[in-house]
C-alpha atoms as a PDB file:
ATOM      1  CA  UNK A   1       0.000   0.000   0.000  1.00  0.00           C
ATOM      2  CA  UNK A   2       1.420   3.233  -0.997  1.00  0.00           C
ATOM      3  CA  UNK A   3       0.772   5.968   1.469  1.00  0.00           C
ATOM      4  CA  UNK A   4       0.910  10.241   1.127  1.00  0.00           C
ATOM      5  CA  UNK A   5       1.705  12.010   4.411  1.00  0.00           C
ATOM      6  CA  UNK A   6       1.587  15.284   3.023  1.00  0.00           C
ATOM      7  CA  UNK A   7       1.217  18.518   5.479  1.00  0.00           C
ATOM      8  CA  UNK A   8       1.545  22.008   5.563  1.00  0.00           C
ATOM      9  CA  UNK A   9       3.940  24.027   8.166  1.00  0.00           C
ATOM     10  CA  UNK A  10       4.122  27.620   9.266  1.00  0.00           C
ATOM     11  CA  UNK A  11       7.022  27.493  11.197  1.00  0.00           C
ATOM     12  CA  UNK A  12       8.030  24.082  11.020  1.00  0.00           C
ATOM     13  CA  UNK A  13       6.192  22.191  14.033  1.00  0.00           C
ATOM     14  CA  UNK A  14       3.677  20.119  11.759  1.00  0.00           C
ATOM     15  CA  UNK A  15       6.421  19.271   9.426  1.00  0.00           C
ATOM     16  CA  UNK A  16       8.201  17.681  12.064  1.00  0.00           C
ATOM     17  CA  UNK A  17       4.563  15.598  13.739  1.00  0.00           C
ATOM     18  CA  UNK A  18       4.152  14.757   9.827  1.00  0.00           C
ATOM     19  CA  UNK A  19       8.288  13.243   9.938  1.00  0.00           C
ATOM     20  CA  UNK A  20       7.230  11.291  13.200  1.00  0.00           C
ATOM     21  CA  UNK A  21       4.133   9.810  11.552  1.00  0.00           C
ATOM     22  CA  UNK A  22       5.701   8.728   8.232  1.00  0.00           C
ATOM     23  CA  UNK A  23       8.412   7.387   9.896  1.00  0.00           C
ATOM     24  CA  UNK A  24       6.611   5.189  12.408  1.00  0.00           C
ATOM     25  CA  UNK A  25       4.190   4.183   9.045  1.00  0.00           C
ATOM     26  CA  UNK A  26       7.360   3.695   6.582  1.00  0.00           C
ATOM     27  CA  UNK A  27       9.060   0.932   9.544  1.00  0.00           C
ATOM     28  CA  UNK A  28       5.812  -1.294   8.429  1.00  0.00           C
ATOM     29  CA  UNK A  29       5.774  -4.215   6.231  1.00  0.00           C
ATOM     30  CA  UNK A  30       3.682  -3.741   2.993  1.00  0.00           C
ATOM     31  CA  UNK A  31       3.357   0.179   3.751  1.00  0.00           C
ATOM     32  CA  UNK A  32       5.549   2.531   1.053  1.00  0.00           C
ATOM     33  CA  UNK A  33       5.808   5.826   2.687  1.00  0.00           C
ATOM     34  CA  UNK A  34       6.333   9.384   0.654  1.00  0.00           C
ATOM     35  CA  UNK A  35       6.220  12.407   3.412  1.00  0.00           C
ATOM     36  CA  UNK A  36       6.087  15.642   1.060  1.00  0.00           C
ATOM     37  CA  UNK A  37       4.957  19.563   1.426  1.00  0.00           C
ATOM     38  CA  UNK A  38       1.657  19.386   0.668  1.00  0.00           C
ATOM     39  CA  UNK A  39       2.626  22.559  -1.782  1.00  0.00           C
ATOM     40  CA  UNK A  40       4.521  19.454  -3.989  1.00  0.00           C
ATOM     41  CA  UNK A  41       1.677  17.116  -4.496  1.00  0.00           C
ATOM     42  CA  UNK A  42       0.888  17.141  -7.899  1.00  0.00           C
ATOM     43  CA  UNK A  43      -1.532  14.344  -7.543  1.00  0.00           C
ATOM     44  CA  UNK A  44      -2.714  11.833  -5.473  1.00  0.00           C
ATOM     45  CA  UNK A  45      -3.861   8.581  -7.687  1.00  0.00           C
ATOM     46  CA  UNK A  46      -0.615   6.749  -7.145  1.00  0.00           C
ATOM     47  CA  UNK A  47      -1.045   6.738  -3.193  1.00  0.00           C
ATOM     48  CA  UNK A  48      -3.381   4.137  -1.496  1.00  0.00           C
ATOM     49  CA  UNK A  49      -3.909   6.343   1.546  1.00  0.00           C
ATOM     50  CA  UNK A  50      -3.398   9.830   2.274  1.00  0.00           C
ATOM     51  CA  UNK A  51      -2.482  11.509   5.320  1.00  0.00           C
ATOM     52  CA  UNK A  52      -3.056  15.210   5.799  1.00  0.00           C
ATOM     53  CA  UNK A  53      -1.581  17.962   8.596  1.00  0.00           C
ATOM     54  CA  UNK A  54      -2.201  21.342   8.698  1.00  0.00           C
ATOM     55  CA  UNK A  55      -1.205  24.099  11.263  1.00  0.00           C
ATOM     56  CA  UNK A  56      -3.900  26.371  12.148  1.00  0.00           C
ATOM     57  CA  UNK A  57      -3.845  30.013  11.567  1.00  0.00           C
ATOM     58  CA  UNK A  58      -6.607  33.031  11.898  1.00  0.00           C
ATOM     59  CA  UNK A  59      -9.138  29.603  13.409  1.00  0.00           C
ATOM     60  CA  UNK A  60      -8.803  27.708  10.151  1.00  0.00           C
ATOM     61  CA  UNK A  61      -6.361  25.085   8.635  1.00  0.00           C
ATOM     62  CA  UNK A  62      -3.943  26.959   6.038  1.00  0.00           C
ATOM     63  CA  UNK A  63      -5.479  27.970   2.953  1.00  0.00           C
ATOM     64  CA  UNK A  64      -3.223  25.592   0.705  1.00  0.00           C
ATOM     65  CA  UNK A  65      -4.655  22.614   2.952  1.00  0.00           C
ATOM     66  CA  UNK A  66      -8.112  23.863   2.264  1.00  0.00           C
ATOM     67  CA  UNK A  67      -7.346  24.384  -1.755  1.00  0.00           C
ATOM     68  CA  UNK A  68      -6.204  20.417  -1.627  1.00  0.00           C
ATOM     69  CA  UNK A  69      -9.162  19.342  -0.273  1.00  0.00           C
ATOM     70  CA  UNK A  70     -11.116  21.527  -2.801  1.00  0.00           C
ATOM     71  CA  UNK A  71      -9.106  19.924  -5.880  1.00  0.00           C
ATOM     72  CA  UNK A  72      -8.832  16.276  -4.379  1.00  0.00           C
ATOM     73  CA  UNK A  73     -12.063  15.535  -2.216  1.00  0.00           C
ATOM     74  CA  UNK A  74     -13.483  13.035  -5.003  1.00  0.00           C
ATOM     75  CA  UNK A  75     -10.281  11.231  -5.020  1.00  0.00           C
ATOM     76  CA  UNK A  76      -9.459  11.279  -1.182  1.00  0.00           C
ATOM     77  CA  UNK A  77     -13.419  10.041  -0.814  1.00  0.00           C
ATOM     78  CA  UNK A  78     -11.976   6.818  -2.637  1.00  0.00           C
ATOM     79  CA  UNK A  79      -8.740   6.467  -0.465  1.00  0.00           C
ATOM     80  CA  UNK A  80      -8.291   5.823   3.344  1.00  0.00           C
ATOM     81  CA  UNK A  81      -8.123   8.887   4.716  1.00  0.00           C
ATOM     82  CA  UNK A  82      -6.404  10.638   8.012  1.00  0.00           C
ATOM     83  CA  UNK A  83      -6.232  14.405   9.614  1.00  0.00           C
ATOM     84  CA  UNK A  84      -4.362  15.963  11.550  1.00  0.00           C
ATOM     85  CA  UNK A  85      -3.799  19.670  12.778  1.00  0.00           C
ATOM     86  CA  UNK A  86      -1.614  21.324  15.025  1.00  0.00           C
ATOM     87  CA  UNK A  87      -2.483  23.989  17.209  1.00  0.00           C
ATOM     88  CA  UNK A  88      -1.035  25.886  20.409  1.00  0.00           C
ATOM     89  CA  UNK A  89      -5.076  25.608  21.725  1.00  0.00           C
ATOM     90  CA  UNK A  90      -4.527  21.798  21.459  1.00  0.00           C
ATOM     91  CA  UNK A  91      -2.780  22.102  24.703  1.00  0.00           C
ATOM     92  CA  UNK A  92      -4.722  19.424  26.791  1.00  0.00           C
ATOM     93  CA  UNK A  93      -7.461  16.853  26.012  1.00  0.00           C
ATOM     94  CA  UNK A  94     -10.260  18.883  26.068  1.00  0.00           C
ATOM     95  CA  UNK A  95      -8.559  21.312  23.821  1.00  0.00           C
ATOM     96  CA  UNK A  96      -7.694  18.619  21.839  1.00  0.00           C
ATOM     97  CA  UNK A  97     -11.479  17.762  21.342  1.00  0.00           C
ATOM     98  CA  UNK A  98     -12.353  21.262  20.384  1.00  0.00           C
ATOM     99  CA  UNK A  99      -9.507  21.958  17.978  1.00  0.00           C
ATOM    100  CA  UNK A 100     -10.446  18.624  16.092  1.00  0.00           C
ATOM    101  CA  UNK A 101     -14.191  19.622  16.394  1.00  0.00           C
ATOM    102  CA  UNK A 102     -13.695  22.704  15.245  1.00  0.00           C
ATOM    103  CA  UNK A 103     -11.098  22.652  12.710  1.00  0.00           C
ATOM    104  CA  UNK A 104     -11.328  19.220  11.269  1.00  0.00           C
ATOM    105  CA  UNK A 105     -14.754  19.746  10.878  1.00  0.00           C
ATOM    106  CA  UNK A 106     -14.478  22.695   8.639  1.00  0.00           C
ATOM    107  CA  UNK A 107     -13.062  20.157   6.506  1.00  0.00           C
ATOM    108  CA  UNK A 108     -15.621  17.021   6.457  1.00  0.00           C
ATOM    109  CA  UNK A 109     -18.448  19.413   7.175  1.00  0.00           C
ATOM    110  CA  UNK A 110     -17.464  20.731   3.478  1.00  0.00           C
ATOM    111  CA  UNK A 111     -16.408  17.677   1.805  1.00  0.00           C
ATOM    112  CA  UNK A 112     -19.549  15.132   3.380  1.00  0.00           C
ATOM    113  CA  UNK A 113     -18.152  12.189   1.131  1.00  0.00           C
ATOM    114  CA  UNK A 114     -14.938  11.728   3.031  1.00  0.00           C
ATOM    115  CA  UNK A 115     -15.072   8.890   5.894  1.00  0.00           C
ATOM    116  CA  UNK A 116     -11.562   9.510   7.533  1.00  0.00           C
ATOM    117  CA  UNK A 117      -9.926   6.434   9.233  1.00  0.00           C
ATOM    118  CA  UNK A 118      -8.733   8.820  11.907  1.00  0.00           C
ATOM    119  CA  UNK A 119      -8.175  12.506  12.960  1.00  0.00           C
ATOM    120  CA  UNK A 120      -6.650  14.208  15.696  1.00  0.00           C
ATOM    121  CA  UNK A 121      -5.134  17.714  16.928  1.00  0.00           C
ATOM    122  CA  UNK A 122      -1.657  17.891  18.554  1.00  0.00           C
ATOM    123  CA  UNK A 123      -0.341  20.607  20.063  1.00  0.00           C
ATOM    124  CA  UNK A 124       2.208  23.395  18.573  1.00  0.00           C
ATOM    125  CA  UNK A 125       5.142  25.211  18.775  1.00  0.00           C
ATOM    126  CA  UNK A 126       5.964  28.430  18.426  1.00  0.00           C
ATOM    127  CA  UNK A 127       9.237  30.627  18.892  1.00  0.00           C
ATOM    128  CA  UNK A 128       7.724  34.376  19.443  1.00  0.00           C
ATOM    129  CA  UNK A 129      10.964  35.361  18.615  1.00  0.00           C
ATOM    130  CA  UNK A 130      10.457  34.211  14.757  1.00  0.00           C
ATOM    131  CA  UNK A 131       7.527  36.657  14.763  1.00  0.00           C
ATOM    132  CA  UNK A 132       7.410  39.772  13.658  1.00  0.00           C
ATOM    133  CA  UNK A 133       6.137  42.556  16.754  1.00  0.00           C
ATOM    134  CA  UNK A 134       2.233  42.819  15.330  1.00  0.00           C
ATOM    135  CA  UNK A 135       2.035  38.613  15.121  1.00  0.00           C
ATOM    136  CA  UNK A 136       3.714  38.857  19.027  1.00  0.00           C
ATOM    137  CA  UNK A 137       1.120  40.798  20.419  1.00  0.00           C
ATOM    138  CA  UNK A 138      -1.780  39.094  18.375  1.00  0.00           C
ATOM    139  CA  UNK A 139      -0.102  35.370  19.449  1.00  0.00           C
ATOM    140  CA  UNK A 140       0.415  36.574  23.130  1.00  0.00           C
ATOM    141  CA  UNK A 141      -2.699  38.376  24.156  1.00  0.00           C
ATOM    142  CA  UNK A 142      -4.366  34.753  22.232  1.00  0.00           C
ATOM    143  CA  UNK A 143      -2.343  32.804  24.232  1.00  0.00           C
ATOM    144  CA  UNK A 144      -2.972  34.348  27.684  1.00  0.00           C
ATOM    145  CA  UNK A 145      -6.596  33.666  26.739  1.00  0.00           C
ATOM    146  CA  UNK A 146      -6.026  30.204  27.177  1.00  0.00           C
ATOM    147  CA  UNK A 147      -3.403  29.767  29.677  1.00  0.00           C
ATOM    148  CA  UNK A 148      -0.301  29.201  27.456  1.00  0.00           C
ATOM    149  CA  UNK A 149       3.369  30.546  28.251  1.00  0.00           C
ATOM    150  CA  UNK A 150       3.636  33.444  26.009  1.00  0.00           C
ATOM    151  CA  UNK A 151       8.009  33.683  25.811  1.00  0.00           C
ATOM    152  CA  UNK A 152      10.643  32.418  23.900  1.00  0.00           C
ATOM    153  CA  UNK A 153      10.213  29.061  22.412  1.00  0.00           C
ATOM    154  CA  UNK A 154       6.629  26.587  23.658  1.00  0.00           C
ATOM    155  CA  UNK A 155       6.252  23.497  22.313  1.00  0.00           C
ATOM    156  CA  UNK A 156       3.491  21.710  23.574  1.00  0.00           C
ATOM    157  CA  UNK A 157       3.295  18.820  21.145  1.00  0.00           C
ATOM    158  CA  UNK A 158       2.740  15.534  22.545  1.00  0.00           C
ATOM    159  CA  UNK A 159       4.957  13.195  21.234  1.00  0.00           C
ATOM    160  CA  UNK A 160       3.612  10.155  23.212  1.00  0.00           C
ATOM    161  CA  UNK A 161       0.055  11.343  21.747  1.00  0.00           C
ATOM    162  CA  UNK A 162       1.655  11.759  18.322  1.00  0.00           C
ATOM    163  CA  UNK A 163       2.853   8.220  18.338  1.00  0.00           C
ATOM    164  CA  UNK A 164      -0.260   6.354  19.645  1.00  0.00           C
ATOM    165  CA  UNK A 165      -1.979   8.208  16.494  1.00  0.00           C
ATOM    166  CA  UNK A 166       0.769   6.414  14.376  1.00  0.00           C
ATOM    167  CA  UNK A 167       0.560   3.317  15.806  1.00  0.00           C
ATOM    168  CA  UNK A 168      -3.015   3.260  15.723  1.00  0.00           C
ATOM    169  CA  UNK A 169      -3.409   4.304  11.707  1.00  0.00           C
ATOM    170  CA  UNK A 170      -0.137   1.932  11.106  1.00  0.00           C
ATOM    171  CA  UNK A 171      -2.769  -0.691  12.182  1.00  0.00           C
ATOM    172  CA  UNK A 172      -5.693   0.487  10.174  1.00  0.00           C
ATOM    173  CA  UNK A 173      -3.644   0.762   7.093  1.00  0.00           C
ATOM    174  CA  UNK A 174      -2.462  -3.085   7.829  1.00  0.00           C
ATOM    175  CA  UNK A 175      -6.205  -4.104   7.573  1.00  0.00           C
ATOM    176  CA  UNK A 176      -7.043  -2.539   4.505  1.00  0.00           C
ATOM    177  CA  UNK A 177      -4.049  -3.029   2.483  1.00  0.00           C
END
């Protein structure tokens, strides 16, 4: 089974969750893994499955997320399916639920024919020393909102959460392949 773990980054963090997954998938027997910027697909019929991240920005998944679900949702209806996002509100299981009720559902609320085999939020990074002064303040006075540290480098991801998700679509990927 060929598999697309394809993702788009901000700064970086869900490029490295999207690494993680496709390397836990690629150490699987029968599972081919290509991990790519979701800005380099040029198609999708060669892959089997598809596996989609997005940061979130402005309380949506990035725009180039939402324009490959626009161009591919008949094909990804046909494939098995899994999304991801990663977002500094993720920050705790019950932000966890609402980012992937929220965001996710933007997606499959839009594209009804898709039957994902699993989604899930993570939780972010960010470095408010990468941003420019108007993106601090905006990121900070969000943050505070919601209880996050709001200097230098936070990286809230969940590695051990990132991992299960792996292992758990490694084994749904086993049974349909």
């Amino acid at each position: 089974m060929k598999v697309l773990v394809t993702y788009s980054s901000g700064y970086g963090a869900t490029k490295e969750v999207a690494e993680k997954i496709a390397k836990i998938l690629d150490n699987t027997a029968g599972l081919v893994v290509t991990v790519m910027s979701i800005d380099a697909v040029s198609g999708i019929h060669e892959y089997d499955a598809v596996i989609v991240g997005s940061s979130v920005r402005a309380d949506r998944p990035l725009a180039n997320v939402r324009d490959f679900f626009a161009r591919y949702n008949s094909e990804l209806a046909q494939k098995q399916l899994a999304i991801f996002v990663v977002c500094l509100a993720a920050n705790c299981a019950e932000g966890c639920e609402r980012v992937k009720n929220e965001y996710i559902a933007q997606i499959t609320a839009r594209y009804p024919r898709l039957n994902p085999i699993g989604t899930e939020a993570f939780g972010g990074k960010i470095d408010f020393d990468q941003l420019n002064p108007v993106m601090q303040q905006l990121m900070k006075s969000t943050l505070k909102k919601i209880g996050i540290e709001t200097e230098g480098s936070v990286d809230i991801r969940n590695w051990d959460l990132i991992e299960a998700w792996a292992f758990e679509l490694r084994t749904k990927l086993q049974k349909a392949a």
